[in-house]
Protein backbone atom coordinates (compact mmCIF):
# COMPACT_ATOMS: atom_id res chain seq x y z
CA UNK A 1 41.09 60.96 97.19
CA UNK A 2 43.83 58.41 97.03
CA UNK A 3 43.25 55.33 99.71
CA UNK A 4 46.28 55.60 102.27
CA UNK A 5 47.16 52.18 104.03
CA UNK A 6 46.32 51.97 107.93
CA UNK A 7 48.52 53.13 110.36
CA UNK A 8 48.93 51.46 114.49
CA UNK A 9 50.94 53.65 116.38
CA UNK A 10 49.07 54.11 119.57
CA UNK A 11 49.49 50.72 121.42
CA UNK A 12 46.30 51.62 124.13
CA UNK A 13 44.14 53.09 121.47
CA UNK A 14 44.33 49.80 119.66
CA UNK A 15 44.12 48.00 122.26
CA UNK A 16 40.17 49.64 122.77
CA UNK A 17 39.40 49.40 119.30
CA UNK A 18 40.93 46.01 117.91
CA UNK A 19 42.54 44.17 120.81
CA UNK A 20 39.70 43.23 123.01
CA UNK A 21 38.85 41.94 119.20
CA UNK A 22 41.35 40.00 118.96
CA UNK A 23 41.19 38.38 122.21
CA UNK A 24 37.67 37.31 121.92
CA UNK A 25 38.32 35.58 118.63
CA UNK A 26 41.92 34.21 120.27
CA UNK A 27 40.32 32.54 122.73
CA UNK A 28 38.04 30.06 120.65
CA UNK A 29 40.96 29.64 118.19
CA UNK A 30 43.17 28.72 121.03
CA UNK A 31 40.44 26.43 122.13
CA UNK A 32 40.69 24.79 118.23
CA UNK A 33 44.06 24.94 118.00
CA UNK A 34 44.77 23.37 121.52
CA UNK A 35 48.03 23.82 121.53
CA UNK A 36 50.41 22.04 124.24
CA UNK A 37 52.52 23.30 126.90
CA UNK A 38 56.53 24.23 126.66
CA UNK A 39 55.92 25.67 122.52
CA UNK A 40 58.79 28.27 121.48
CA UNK A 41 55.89 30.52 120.22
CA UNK A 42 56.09 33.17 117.50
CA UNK A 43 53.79 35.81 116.92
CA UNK A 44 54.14 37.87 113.92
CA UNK A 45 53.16 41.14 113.53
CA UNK A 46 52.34 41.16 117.29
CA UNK A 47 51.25 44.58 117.33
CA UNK A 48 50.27 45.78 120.82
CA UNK A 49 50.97 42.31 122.14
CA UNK A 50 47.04 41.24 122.82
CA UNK A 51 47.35 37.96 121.34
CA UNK A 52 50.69 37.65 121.99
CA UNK A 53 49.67 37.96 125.87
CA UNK A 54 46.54 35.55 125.67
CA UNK A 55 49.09 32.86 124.36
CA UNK A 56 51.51 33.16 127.22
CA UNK A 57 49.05 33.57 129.88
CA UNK A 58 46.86 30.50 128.55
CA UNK A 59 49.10 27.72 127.19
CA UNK A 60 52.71 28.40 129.30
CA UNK A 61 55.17 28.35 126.40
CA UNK A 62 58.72 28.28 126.61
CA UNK A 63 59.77 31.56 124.94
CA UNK A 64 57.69 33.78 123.17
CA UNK A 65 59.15 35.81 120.47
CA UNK A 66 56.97 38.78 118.28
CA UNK A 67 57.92 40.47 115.62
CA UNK A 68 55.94 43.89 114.11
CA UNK A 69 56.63 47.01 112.21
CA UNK A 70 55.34 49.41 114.70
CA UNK A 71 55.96 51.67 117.64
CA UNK A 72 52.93 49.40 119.40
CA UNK A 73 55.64 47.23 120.50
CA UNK A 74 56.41 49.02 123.67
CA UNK A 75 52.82 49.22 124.77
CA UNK A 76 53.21 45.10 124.18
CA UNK A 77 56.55 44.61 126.10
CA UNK A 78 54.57 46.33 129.15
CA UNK A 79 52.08 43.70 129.39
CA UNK A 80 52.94 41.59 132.73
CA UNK A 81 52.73 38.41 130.70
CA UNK A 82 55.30 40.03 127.97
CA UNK A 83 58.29 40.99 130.24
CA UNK A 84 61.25 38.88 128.94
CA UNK A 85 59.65 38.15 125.57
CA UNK A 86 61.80 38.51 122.41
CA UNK A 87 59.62 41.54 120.67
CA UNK A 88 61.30 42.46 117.87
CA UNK A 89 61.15 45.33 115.05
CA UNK A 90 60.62 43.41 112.02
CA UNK A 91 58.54 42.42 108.57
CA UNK A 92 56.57 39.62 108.43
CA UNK A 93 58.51 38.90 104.50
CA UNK A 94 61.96 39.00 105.98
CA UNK A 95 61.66 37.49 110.08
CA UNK A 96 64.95 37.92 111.70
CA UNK A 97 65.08 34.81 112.75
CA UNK A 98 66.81 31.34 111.61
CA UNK A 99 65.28 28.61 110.17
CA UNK A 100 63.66 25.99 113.00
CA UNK A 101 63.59 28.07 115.56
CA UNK A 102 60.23 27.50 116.67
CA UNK A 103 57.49 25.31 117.38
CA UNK A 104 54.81 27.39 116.27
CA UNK A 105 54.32 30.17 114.68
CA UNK A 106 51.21 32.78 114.34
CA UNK A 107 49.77 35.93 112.50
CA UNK A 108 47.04 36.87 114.36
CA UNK A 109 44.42 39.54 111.98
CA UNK A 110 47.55 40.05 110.88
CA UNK A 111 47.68 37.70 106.75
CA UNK A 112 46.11 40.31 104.80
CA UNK A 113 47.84 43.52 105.67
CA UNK A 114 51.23 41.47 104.33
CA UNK A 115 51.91 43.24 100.58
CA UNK A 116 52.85 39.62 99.26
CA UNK A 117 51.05 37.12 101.78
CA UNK A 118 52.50 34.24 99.97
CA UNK A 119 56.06 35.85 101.29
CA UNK A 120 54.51 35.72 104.72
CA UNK A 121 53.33 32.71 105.11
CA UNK A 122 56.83 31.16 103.80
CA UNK A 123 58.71 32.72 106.37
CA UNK A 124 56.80 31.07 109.05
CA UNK A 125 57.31 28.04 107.50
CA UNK A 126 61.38 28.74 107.43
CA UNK A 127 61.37 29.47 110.81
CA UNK A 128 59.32 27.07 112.32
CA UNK A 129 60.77 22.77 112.84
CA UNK A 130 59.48 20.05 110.85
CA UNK A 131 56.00 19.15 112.31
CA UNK A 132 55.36 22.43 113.92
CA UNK A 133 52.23 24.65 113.22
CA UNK A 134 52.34 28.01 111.06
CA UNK A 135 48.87 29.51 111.81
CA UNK A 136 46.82 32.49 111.77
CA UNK A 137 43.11 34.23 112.16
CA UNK A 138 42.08 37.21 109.48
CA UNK A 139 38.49 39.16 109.53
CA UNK A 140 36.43 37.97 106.88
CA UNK A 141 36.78 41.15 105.01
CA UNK A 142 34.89 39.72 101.89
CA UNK A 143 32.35 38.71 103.93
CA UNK A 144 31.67 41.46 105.72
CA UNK A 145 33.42 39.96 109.20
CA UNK A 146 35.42 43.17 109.88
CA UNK A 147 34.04 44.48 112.86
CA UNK A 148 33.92 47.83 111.50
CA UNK A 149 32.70 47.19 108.30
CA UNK A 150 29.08 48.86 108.93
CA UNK A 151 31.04 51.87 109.81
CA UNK A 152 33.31 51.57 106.45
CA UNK A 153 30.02 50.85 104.47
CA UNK A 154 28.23 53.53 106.30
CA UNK A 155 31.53 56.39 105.24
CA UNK A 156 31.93 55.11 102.00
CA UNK A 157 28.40 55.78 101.20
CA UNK A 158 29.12 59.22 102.55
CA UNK A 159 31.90 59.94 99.74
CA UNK A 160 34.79 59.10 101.89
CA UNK A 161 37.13 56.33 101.48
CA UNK A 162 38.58 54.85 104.41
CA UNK A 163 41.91 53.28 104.82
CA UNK A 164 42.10 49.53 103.36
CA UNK A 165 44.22 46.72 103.71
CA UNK A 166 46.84 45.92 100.51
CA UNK A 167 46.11 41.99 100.45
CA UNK A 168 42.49 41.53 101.65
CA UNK A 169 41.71 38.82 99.36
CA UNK A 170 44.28 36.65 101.77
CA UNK A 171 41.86 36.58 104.11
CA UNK A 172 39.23 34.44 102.59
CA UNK A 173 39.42 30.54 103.62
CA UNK A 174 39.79 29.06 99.79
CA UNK A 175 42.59 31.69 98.90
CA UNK A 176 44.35 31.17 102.51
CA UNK A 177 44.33 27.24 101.43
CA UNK A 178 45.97 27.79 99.16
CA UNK A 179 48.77 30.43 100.44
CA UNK A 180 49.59 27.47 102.87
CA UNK A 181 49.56 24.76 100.54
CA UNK A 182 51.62 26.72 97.74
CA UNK A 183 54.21 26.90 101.26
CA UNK A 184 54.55 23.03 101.16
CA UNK A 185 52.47 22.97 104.20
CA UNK A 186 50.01 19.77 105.21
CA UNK A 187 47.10 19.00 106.91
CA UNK A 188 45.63 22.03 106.35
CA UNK A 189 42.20 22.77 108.26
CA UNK A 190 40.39 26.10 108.26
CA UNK A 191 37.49 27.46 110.41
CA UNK A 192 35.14 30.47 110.96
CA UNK A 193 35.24 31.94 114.11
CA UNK A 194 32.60 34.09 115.04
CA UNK A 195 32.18 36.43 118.29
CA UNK A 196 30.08 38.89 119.95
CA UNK A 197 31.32 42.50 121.43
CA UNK A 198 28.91 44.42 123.40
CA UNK A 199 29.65 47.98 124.34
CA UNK A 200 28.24 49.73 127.68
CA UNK A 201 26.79 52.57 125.34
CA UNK A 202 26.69 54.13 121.73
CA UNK A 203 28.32 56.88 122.61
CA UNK A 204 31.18 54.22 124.17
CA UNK A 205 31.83 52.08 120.54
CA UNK A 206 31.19 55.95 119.00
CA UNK A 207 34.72 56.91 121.25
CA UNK A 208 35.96 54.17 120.48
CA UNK A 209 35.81 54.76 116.65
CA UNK A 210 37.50 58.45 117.11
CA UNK A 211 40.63 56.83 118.65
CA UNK A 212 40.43 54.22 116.17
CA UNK A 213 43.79 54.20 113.84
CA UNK A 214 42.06 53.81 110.53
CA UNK A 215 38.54 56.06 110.75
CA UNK A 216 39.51 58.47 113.73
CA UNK A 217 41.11 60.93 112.06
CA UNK A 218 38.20 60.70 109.30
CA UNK A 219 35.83 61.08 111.71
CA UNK A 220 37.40 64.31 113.58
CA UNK A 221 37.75 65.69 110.49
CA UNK A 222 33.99 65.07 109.31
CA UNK A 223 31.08 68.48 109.45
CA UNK A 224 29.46 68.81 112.52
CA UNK A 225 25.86 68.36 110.54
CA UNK A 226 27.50 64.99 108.52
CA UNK A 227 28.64 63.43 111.25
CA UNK A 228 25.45 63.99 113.41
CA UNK A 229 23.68 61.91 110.12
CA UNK A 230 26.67 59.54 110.34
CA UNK A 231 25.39 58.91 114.00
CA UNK A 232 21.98 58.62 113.29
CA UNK A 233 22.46 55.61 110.80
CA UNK A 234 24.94 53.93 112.98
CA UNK A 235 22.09 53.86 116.31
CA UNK A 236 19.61 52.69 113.35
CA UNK A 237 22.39 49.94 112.30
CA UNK A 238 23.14 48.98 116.04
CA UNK A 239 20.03 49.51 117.56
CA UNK A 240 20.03 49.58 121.95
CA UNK A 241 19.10 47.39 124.44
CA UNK A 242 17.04 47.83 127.65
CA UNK A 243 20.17 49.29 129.29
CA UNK A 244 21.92 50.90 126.68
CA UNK A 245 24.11 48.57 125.35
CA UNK A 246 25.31 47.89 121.52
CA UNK A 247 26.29 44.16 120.37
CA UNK A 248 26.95 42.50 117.52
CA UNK A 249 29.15 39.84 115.96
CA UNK A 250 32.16 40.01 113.70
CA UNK A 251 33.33 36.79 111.87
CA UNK A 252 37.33 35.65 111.47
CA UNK A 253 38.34 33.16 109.00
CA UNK A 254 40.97 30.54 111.07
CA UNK A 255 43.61 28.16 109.28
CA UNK A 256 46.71 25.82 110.45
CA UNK A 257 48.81 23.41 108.84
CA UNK A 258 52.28 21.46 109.59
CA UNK A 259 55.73 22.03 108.37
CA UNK A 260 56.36 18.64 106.64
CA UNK A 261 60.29 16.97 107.33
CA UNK A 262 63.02 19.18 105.36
């Protein structure tokens, strides 16, 4: 069966699956980054707009611009934070913007579904000033970070591929270095940033998985008898507490650097 890329569409479906990912891990990189007030922020491929909406709500920037591929965007201009931000239909290897137009500039689990990262991580470096901050946050899909990589394991044990990403090699720390080095950025740091996610039930992160935009339709799709085994394994994986609940931790790999004077 060939692999078929991942698909967002479904801005609130995300936003249950990956979002409330995203915003655990944007919080502590926020906290690292520690950005200042009054930044022209962009945020590219802003998806759904869950980082994009942590950003304005936490550090009070200027303007906020986005710019992603998908339909998610109008589920992101909705968000009370969003209304009046720039949100743009776009590709992260061709931003429709002009160079120095921003102070800082962000792909948020966003590096290593760019075909040609390298491309990527220019362009924020074109449109962002001299001694502004291109930055980003990736799962650690090598090392197993994605937060749903028990549940790939678990299907591709099973037979069945599951949709991949085309460039997740970007998202380990030594190959990111060097993405934003070969860009002519400087004083590049990187991080691991890991969080916990605890669900109210299995049968909640189980939900969560069928409205998921990568495995859902898999799952649907799967014999009654395979995916009762599917199950099985996945309570054995994640066992329960006292009250029900699932947690575990997922790991994101973190980098910034500087545009250095043009």
């Amino acid at each position: 069966m060939t692999q078929q890329p991942v698909r967002f569409d479904n801005g609130a479906g995300y936003e249950r699956y990956m979002g409330q990912w995203s915003q655990l891990v944007g919080v502590v990189f926020l906290d690292w980054l520690k950005p200042s007030n009054g930044l022209r922020l962009l945020d590219v491929g802003c998806g759904n707009g869950a980082f994009t909406e942590l950003f304005a709500a936490r550090c009070a920037p200027a303007s906020v611009s986005g710019v992603d591929p998908s339909p998610m965007l109008e589920f992101a201009r909705a968000r009370p934070a969003l209304r009046g931000a720039d949100l743009r239909q776009g590709d992260a290897m061709s931003l429709p913007f002009a160079d120095n137009s921003f102070d800082l500039a962000v792909m948020p689990l966003v590096l290593f579904f760019v075909p040609e990262p390298a491309r990527g991580v220019a362009e924020m470096a074109r449109v962002v000033r001299p001694g502004g901050t291109v930055c980003a946050y990736s799962w650690d899909m090598d090392g197993g970070g994605f937060p749903y990589a028990v549940m790939r394991a678990e299907l591709e044990q099973m037979g069945v591929r599951t949709p991949g990403a085309p460039s997740e090699e970007a998202s380990r720390q030594d190959v990111s270095r060097r993405l934003w080095e070969s860009a002519g950025l400087t004083d590049v740091e990187t991080r691991a940033i890991t969080v916990q996610r605890t669900y109210a039930s299995f049968d909640e992160y189980w939900g969560i998985q069928l409205s998921g935009p990568s495995v859902g339709g898999i799952l649907k799709d799967l014999p009654p008898s395979e995916s009762a085994a599917l199950q099985q394994r996945l309570r054995q994986r994640f066992p329960a507490d006292a009250q029900g609940r699932i947690t575990y931790s997922s790991t994101a790999n973190a980098i910034r650097g500087l545009v250095p004077a043009r």
